[in-house]
N, C-alpha and C. Protein backbone atom coordinates (compact mmCIF):
# COMPACT_ATOMS: atom_id res chain seq x y z
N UNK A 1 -70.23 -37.90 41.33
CA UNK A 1 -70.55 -36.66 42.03
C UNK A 1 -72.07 -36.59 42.22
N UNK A 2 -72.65 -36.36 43.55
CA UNK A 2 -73.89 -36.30 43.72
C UNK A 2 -74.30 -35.14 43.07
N UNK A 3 -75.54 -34.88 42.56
CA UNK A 3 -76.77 -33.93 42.00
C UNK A 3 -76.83 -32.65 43.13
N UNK A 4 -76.50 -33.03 44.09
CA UNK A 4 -76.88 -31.90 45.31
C UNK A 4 -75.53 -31.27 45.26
N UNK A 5 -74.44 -31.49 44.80
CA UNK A 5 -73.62 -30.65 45.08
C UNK A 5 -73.72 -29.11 44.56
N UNK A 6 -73.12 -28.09 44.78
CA UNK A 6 -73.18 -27.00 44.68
C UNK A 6 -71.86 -26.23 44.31
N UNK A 7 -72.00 -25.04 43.34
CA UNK A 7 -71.10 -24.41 43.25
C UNK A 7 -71.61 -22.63 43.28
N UNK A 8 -70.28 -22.29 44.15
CA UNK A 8 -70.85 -20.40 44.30
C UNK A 8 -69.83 -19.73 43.11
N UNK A 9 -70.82 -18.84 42.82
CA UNK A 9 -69.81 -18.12 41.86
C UNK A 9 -70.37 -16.63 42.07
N UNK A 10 -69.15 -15.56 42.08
CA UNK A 10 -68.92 -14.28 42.23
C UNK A 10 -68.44 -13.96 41.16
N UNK A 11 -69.09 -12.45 41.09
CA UNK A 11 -68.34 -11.68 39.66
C UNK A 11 -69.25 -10.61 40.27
N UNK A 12 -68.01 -9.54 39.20
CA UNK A 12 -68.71 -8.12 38.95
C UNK A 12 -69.27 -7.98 38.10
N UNK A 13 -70.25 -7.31 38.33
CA UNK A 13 -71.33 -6.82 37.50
C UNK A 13 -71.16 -5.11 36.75
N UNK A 14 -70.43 -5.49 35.80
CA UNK A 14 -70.47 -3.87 35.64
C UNK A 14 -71.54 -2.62 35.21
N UNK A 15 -72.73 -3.43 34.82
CA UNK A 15 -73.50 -2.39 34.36
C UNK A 15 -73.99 -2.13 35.49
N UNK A 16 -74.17 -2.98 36.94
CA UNK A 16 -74.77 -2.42 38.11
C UNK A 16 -73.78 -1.51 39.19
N UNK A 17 -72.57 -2.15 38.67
CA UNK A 17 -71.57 -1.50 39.50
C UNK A 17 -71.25 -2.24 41.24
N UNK A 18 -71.95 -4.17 40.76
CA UNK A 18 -71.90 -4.41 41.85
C UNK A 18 -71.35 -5.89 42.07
N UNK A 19 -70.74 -5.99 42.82
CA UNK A 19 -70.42 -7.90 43.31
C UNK A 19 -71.35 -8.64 43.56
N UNK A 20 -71.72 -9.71 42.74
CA UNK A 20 -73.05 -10.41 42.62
C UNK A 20 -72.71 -11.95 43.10
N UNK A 21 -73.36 -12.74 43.58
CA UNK A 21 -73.42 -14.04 43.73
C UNK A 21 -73.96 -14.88 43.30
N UNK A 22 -73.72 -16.40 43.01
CA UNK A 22 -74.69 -17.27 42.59
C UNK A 22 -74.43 -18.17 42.93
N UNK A 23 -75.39 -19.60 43.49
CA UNK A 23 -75.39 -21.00 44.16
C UNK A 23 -75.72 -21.38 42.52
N UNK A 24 -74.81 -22.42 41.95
CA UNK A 24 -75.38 -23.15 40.62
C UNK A 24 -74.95 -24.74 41.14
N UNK A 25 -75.92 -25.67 40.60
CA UNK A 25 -75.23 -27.06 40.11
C UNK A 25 -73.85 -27.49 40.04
N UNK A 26 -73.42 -27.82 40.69
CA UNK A 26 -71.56 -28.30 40.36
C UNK A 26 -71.81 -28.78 39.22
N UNK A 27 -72.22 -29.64 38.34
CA UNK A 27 -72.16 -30.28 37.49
C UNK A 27 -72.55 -29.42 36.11
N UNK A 28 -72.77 -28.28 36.39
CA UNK A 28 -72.90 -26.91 35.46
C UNK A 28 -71.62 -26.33 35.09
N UNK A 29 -71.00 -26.25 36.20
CA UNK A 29 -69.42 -25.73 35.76
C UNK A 29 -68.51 -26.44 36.08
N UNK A 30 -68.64 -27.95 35.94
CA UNK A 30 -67.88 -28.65 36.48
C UNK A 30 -66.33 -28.84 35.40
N UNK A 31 -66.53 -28.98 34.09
CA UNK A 31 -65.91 -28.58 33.16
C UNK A 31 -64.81 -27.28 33.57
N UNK A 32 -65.63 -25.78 33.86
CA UNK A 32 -64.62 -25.14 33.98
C UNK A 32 -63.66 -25.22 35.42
N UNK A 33 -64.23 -26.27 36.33
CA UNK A 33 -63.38 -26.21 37.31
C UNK A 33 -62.37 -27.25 37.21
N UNK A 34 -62.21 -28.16 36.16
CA UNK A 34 -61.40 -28.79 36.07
C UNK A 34 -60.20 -28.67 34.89
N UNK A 35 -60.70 -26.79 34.18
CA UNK A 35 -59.13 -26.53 33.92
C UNK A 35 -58.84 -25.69 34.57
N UNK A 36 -59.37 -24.54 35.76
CA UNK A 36 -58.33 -23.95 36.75
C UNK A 36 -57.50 -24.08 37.86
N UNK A 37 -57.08 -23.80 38.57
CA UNK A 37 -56.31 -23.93 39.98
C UNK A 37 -57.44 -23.67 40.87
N UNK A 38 -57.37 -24.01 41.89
CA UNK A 38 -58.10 -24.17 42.74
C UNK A 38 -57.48 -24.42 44.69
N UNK A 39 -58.07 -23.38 45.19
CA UNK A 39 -57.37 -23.02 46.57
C UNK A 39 -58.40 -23.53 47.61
N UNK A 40 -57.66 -24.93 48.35
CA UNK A 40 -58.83 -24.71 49.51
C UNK A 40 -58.90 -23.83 50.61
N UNK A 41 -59.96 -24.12 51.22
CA UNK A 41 -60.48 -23.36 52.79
C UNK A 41 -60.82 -24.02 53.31
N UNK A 42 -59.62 -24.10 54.95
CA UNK A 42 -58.41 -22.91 54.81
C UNK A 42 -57.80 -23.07 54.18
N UNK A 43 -56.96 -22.28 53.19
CA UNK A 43 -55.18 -22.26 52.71
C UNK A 43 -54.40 -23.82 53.23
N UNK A 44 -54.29 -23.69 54.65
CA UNK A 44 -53.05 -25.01 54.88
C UNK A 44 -53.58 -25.95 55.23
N UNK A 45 -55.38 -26.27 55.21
CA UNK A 45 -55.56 -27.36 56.06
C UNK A 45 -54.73 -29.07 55.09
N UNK A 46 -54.82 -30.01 55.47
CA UNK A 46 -54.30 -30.91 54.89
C UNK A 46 -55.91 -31.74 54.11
N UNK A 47 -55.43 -32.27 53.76
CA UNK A 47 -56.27 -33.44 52.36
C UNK A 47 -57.28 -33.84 53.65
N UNK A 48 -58.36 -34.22 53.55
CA UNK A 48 -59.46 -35.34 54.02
C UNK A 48 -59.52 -34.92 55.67
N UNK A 49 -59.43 -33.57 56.46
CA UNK A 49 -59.36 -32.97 56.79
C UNK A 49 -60.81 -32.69 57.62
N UNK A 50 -61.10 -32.97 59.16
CA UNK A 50 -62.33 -32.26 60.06
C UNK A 50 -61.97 -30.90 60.44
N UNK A 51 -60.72 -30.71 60.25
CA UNK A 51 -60.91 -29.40 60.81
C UNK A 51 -62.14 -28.29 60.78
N UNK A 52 -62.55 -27.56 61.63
CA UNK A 52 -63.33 -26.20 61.80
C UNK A 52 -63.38 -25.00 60.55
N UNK A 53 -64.32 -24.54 60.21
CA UNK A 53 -64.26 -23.84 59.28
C UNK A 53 -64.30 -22.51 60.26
N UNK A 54 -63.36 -21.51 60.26
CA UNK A 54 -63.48 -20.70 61.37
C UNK A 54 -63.79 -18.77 60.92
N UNK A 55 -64.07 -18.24 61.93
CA UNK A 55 -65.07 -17.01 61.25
C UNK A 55 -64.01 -16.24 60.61
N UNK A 56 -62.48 -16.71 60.89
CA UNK A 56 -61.49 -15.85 59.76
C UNK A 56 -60.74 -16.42 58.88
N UNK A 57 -61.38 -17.79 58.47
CA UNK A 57 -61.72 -18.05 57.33
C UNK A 57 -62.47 -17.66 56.81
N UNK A 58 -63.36 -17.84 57.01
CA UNK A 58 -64.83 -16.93 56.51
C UNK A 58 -64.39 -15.65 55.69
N UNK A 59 -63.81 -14.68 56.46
CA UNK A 59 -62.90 -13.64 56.10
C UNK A 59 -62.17 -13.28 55.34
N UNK A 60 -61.39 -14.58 55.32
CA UNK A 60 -60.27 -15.03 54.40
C UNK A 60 -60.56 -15.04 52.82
N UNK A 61 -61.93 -15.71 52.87
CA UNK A 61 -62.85 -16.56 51.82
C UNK A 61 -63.29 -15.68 50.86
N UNK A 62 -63.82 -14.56 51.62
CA UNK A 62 -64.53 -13.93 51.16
C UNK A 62 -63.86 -12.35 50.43
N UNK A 63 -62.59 -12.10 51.42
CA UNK A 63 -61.49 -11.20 50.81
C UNK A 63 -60.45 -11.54 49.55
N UNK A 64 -60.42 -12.66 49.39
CA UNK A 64 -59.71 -13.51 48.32
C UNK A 64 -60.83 -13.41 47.10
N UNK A 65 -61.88 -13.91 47.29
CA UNK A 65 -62.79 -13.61 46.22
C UNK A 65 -62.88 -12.36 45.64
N UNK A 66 -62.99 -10.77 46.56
CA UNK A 66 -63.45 -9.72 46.40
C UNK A 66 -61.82 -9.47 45.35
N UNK A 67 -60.80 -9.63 46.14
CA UNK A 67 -59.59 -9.36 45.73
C UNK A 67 -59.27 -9.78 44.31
N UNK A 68 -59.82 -11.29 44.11
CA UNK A 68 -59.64 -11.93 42.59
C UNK A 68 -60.62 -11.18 41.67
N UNK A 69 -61.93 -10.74 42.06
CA UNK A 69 -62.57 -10.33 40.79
C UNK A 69 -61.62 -8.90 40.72
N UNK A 70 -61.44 -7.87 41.92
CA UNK A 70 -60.95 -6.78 41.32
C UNK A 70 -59.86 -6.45 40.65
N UNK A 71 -59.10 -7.66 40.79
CA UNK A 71 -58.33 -7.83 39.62
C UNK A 71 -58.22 -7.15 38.06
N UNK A 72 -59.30 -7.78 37.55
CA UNK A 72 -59.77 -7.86 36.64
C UNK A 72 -60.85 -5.98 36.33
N UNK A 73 -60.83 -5.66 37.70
CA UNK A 73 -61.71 -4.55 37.11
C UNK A 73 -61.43 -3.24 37.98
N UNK A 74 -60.99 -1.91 37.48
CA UNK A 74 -60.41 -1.38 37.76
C UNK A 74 -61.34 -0.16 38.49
N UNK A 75 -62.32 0.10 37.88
CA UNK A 75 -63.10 0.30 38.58
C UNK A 75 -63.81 -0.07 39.99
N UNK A 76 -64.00 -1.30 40.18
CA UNK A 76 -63.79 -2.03 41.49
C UNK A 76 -62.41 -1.56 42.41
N UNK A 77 -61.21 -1.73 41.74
CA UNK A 77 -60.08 -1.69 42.79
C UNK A 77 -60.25 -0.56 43.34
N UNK A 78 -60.43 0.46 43.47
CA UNK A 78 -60.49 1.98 43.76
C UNK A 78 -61.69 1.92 44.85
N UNK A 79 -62.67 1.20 44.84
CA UNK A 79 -63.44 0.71 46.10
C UNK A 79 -63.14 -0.21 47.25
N UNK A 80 -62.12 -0.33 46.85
CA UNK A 80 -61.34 -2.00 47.82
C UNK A 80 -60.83 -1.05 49.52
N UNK A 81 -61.83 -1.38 50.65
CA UNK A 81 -60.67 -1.27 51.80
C UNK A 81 -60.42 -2.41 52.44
N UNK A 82 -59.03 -3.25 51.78
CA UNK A 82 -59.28 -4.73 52.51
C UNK A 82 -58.09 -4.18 52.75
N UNK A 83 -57.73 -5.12 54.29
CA UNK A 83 -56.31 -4.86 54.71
C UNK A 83 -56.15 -6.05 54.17
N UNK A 84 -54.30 -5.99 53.89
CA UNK A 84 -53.67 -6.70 53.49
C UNK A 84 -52.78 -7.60 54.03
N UNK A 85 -51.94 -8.59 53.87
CA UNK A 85 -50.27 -8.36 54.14
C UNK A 85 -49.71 -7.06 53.70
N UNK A 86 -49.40 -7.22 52.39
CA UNK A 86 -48.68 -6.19 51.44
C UNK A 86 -49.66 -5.34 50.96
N UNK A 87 -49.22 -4.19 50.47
CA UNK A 87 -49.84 -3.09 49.36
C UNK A 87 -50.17 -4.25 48.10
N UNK A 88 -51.64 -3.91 48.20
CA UNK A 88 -51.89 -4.42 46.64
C UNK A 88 -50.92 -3.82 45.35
N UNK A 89 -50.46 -4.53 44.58
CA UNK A 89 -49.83 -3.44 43.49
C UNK A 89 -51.06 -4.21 42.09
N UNK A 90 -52.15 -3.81 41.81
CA UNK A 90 -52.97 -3.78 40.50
C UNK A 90 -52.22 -3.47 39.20
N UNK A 91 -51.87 -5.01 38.60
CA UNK A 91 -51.50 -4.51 37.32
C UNK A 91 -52.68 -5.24 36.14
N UNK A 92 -52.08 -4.41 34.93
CA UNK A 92 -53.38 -5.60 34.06
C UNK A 92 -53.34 -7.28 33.61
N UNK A 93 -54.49 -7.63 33.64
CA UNK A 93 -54.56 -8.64 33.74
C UNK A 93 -54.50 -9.05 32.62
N UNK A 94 -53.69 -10.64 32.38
CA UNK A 94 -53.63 -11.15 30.64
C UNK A 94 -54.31 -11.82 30.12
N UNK A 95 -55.06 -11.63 28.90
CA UNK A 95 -56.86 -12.48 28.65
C UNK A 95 -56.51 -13.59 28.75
N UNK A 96 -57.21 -14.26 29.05
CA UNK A 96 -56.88 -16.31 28.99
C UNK A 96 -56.99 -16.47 27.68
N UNK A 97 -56.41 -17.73 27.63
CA UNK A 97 -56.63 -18.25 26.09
C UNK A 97 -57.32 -19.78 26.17
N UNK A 98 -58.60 -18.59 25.95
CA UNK A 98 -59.02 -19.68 26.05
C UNK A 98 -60.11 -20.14 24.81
C-alpha cells in the first residue's frame, strides 16, 4: 500500500454538538479497516471498475455516513432531514466487542 493513500473519517462530536471530519494516513487505521464491513461507492458498481463517480453518489456518500454516525447518537437523530427510502426506525445500538 502506497504512503499517499488516505483515509476520511467522520464522527460526532458531542461536546461541540457537531459532525466533524478527518483526511488521516490509511496506514493509521488500516488495522481497524480490516476488521469491519465495508461498502463501496457506488453500492453496485462491480470489482476493478472506471465507472463515474456521480454527484448522487456524492449524495449517497455522504447521507450514509451522516445516517451511520446518527445511529449511534440520539441527539443527532432528531436533527436528521434526510429523505429516505423508508422511515428511519432508530433503535439502540449494541456496544462492539471489542
Amino acid at each position: 500500500m502506497s504512503q499517499r493513500q488516505t483515509a476520511f473519517i467522520t464522527y460526532f462530536d458531542e461536546h461541540s454538538g457537531q459532525v466533524k471530519f478527518c483526511v488521516v494516513p490509511r496506514h493509521f487505521v488500516q488495522s481497524a479497516i480490516d476488521r469491519v464491513m465495508c461498502i463501496s461507492v457506488p453500492p453496485d458498481a462491480p470489482e476493478h471498475t472506471d465507472s463515474p463517480f456521480t454527484d448522487e453518489d456524492a449524495r449517497k456518500l455522504g447521507g450514509m455516513a451522516i445516517l451511520a454516525i446518527a445511529g449511534a447518537n440520539p441527539e443527532l437523530q432528531a436533527r436528521i432531514q434526510i429523505t429516505t427510502e423508508m422511515p428511519m426506525e432508530w433503535k439502540p445500538t449494541k456496544p462492539s466487542k471489542g
